[in-house]
Protein backbone atom coordinates (compact mmCIF):
# COMPACT_ATOMS: atom_id res chain seq x y z
CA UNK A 1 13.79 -28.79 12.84
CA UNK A 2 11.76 -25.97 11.95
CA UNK A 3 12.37 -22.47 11.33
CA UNK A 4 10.75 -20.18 14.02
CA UNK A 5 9.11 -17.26 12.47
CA UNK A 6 7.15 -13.87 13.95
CA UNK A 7 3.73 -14.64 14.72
CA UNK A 8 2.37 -12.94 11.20
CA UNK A 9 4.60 -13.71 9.34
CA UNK A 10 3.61 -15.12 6.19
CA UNK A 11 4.69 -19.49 6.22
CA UNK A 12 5.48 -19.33 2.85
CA UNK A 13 6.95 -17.47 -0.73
CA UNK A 14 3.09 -17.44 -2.28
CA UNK A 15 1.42 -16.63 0.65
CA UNK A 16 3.89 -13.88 1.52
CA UNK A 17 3.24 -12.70 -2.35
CA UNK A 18 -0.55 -13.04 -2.06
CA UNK A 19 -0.02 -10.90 1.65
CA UNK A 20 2.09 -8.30 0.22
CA UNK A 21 -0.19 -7.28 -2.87
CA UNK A 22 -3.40 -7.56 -0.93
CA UNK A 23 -1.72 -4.73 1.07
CA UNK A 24 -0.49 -2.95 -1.93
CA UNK A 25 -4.35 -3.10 -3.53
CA UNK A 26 -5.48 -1.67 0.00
CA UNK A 27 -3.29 1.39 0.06
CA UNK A 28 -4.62 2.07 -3.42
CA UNK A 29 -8.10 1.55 -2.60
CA UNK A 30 -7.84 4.05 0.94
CA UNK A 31 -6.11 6.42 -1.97
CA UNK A 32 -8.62 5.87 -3.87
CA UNK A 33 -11.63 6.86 -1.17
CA UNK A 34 -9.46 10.03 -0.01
CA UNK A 35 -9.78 11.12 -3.34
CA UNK A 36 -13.21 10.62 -4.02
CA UNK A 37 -13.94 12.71 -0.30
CA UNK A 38 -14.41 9.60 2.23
CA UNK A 39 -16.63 11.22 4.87
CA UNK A 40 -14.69 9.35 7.39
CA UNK A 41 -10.66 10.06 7.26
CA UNK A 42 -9.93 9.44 10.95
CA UNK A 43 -10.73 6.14 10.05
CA UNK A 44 -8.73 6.05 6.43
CA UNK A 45 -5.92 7.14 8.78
CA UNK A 46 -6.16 5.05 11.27
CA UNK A 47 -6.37 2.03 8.48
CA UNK A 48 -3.19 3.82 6.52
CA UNK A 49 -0.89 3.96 10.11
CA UNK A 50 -1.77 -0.18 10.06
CA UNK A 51 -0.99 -0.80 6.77
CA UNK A 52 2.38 1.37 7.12
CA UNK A 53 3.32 -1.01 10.29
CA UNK A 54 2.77 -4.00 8.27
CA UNK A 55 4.65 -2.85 5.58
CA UNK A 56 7.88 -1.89 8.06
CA UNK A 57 7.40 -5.38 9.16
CA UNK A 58 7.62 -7.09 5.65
CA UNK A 59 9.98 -4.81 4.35
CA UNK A 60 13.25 -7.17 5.32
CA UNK A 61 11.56 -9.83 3.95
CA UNK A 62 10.57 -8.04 0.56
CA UNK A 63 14.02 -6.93 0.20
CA UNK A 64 15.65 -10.34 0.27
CA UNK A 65 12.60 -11.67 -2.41
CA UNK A 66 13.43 -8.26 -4.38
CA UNK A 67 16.06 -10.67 -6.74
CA UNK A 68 13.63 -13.26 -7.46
CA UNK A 69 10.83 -11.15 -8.20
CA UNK A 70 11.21 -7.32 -8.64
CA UNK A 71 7.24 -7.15 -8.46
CA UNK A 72 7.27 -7.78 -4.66
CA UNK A 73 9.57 -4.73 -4.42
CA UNK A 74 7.52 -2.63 -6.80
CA UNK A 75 4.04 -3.61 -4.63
CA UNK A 76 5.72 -2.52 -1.69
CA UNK A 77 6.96 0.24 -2.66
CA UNK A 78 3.22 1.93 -4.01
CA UNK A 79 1.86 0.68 -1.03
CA UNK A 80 4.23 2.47 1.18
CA UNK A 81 3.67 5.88 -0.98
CA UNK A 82 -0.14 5.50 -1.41
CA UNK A 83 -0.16 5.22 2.29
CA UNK A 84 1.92 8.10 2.83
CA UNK A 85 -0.58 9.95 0.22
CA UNK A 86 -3.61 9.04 2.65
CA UNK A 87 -1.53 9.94 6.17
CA UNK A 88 -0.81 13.59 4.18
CA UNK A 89 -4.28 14.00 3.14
CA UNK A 90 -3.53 14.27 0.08
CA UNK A 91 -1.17 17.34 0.46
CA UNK A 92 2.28 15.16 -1.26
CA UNK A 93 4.07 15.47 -4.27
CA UNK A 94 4.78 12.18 -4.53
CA UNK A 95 2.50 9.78 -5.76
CA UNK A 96 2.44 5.85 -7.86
CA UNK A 97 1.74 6.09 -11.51
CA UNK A 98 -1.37 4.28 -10.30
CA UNK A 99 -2.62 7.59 -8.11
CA UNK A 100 -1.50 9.88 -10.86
CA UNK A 101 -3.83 8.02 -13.34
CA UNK A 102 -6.84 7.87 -10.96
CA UNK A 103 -6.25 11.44 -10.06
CA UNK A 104 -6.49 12.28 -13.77
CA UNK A 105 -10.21 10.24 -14.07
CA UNK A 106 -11.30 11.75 -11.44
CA UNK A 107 -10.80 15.06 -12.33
CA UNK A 108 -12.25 13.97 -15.76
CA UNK A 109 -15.71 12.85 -14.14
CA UNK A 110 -15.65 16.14 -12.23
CA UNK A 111 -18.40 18.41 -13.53
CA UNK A 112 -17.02 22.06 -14.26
């Protein structure tokens, strides 16, 4: 018998792992482009609402993995607040340590 799943939904532990971080690097990376003034943020947006859906979808999911590795939880979790930082345009006080420390370079390379 097998077990019926949702159409996207990951077959597997490792490839729901693999799924959940690539997701977690993109939110950083659309962060990361709002920061440095991407000339196009309807389309960072538009990518950021996505990514937010996805994550509501996997969120049950990385909840019940949360015991058996706490670093599903903690991708999640900066994914879902580096996406919020790109749907606010940048206008949040909350941000991942990750944002925070890229903030901080680039104001760094910033001539002035």
């Amino acid at each position: 018998m097998t077990t019926s799943r949702a159409p996207h939904e990951p077959a597997d532990d490792q490839e729901f792992a693999r799924e959940l971080y690539r997701l977690s690097n993109e939110a950083f990376s659309l962060t990361q482009q709002l920061i440095d003034g991407a000339q196009d943020a309807p389309a960072l947006e538009s990518r950021a609402r996505a990514l937010n859906e996805r994550l509501s979808e996997l969120w049950p999911r990385t909840e019940a993995a949360a015991a058996r590795d706490p670093g599903l939880s903690r991708a999640w979790s900066d994914a879902r607040v580096d996406v919020g930082y790109v749907l606010s345009g940048g206008d949040t006080p909350t941000t991942t340590t990750r944002v925070m420390q890229y903030l901080q370079t680039a104001r760094n390379k910033s001539p002035g």
